[in-house]
N, C-alpha and C. Protein backbone atom coordinates (compact mmCIF):
# COMPACT_ATOMS: atom_id res chain seq x y z
N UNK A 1 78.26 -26.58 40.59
CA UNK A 1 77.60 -25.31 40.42
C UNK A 1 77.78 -24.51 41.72
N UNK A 2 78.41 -23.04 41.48
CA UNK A 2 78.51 -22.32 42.80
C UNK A 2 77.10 -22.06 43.22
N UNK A 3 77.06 -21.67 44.86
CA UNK A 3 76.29 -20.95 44.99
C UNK A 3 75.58 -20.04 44.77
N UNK A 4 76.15 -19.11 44.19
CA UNK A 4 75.72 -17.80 43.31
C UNK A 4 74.84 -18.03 42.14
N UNK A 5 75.61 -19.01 41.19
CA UNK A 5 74.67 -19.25 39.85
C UNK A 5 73.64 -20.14 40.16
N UNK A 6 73.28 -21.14 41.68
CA UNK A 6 71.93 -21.16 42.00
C UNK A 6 71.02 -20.55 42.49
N UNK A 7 71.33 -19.61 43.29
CA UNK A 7 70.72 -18.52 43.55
C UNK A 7 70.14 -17.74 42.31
N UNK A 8 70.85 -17.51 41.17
CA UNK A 8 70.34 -17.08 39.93
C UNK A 8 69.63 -17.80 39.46
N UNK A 9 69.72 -19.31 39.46
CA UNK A 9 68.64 -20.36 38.58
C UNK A 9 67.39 -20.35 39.22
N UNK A 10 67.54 -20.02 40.73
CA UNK A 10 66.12 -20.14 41.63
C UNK A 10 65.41 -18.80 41.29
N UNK A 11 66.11 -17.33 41.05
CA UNK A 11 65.17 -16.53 41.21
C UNK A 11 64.84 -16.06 39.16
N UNK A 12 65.21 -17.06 38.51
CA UNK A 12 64.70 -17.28 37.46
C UNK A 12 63.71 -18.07 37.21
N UNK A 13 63.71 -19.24 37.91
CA UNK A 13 62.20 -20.31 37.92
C UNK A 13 61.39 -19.94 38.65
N UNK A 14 61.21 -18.80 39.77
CA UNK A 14 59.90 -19.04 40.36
C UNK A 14 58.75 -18.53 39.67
N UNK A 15 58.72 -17.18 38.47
CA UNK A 15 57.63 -17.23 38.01
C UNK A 15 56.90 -18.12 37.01
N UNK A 16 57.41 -18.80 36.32
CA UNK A 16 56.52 -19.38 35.91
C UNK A 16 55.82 -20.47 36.99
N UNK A 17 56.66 -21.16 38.05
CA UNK A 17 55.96 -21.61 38.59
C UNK A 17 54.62 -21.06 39.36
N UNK A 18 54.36 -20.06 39.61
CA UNK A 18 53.86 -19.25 40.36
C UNK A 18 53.04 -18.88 40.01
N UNK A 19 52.56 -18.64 38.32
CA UNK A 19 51.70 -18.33 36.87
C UNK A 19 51.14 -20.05 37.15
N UNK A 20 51.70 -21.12 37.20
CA UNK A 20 50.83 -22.54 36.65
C UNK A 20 50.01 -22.84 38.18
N UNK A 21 50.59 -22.47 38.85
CA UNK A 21 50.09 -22.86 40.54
C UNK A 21 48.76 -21.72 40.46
N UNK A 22 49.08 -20.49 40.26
CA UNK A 22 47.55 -19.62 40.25
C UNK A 22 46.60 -19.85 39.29
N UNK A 23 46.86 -20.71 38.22
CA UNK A 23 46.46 -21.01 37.28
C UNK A 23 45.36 -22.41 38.20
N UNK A 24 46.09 -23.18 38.02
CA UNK A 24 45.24 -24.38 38.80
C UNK A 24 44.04 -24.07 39.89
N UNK A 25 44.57 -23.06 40.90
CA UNK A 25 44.08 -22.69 42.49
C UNK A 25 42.83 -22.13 41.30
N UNK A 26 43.05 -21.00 40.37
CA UNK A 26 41.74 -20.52 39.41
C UNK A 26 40.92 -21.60 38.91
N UNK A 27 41.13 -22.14 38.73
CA UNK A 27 39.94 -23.41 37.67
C UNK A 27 40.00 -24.24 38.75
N UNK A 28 40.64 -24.48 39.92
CA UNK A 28 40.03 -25.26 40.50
C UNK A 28 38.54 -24.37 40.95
N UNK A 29 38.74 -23.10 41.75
CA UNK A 29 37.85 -22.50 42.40
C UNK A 29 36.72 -22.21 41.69
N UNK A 30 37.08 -21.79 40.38
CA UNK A 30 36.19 -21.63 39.57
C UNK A 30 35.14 -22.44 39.08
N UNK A 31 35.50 -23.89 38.90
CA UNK A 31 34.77 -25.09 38.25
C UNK A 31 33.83 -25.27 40.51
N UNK A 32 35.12 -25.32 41.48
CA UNK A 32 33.92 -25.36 42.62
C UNK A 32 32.61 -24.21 42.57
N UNK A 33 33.00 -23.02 42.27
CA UNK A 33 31.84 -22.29 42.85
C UNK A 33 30.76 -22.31 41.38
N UNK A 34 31.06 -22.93 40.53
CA UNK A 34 29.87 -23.28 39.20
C UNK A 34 29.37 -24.40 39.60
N UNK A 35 29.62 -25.56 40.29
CA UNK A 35 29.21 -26.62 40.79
C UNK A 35 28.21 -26.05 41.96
N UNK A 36 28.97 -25.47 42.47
CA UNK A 36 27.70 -25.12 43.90
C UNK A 36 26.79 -24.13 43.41
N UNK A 37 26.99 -23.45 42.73
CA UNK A 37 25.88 -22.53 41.75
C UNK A 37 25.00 -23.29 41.09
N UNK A 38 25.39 -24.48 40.07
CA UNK A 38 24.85 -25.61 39.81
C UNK A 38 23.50 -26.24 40.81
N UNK A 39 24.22 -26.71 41.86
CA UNK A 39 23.91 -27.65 42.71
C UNK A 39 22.36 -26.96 43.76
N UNK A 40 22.75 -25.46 43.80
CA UNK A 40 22.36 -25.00 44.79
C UNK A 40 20.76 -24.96 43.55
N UNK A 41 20.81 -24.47 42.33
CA UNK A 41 19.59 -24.08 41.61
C UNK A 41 18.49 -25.64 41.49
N UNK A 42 19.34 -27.00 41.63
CA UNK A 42 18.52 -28.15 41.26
C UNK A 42 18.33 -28.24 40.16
N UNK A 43 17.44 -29.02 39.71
CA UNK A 43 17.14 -29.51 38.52
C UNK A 43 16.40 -28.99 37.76
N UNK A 44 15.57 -27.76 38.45
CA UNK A 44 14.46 -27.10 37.80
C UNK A 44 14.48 -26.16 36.51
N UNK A 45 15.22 -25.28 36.61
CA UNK A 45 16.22 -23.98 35.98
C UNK A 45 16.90 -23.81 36.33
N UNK A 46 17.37 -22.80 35.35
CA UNK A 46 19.08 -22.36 35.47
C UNK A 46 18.64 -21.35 36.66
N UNK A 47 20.17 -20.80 37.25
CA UNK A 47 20.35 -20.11 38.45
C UNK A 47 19.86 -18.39 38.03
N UNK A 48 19.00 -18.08 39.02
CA UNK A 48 18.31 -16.69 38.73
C UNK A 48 19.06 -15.33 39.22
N UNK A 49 19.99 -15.14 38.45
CA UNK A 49 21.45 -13.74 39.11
C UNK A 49 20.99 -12.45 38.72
N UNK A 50 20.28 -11.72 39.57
CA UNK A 50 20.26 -10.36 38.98
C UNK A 50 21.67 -9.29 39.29
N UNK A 51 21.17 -8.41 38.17
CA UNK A 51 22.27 -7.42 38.27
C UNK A 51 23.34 -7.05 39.07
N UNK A 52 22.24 -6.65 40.34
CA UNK A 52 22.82 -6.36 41.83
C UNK A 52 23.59 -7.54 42.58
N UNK A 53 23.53 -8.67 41.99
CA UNK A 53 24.25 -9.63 42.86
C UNK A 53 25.25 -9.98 42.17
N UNK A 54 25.52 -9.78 40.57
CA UNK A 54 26.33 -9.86 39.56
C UNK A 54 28.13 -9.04 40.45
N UNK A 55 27.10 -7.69 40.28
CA UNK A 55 28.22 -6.45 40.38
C UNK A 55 28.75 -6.74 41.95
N UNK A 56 27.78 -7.12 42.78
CA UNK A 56 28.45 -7.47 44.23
C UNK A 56 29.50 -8.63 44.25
N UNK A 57 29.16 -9.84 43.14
CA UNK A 57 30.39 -10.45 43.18
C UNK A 57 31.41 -10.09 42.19
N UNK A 58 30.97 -9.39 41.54
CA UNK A 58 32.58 -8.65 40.90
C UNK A 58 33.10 -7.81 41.69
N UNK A 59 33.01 -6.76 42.53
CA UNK A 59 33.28 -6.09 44.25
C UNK A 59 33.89 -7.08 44.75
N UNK A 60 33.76 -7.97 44.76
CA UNK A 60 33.97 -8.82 45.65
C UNK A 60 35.44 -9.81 45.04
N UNK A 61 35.23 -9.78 43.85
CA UNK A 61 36.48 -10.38 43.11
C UNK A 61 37.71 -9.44 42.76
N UNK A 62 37.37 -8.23 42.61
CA UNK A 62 38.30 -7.50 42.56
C UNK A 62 38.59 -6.99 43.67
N UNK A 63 38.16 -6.91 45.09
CA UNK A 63 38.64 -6.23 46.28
C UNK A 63 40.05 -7.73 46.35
N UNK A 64 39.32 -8.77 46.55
CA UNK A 64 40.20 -10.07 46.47
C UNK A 64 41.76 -10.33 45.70
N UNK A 65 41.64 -9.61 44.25
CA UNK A 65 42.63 -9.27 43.42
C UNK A 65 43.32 -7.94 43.98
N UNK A 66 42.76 -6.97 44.41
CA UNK A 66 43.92 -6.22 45.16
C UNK A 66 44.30 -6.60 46.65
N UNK A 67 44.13 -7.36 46.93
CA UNK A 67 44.63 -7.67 48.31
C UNK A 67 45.71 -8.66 48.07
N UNK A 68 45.80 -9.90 47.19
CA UNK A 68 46.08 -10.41 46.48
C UNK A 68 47.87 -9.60 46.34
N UNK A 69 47.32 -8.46 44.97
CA UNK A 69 48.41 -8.20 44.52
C UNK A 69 49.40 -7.12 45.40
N UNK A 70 48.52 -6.60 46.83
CA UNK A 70 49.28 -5.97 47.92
C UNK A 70 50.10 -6.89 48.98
N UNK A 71 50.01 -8.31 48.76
CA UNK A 71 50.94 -9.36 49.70
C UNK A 71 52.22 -9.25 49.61
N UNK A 72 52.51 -8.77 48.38
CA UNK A 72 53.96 -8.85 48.50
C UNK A 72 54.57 -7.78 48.37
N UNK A 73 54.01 -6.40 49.07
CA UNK A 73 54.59 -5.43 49.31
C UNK A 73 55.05 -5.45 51.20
């Protein structure tokens, strides 16, 4: 195989790899910060989230997603 047509096979495989790897890094982080959400409320009740702390971590998830999708400019 020349050089050339691996160079083509490599910049054909990296997205999907790249989709299953963000995929994992997501459910990993995700299943951690429900565990410590979990963990942090005890045994008593469920975890008490009002509104205002809702929308601050969605701020907070989407500032993350555009920074994110500005790396590779």
């Amino acid at each position: 195989m020349s050089e050339q047509e691996f160079d083509i096979v490599e910049a054909e495989n990296w997205k999907p790899k790249v989709l299953l790897i963000g995929t994992v890094l997501g459910a990993v982080v995700g299943l951690s910060a429900a565990y410590l959400l979990i963990k942090s409320s005890g045994d008593e009740a469920p975890p008490d989230i009002s509104a205002g702390q809702g929308a601050k971590l969605g701020v907070l998830v989407f500032g993350l997603l555009r920074n994110i999708a500005t790396m590779g400019e």
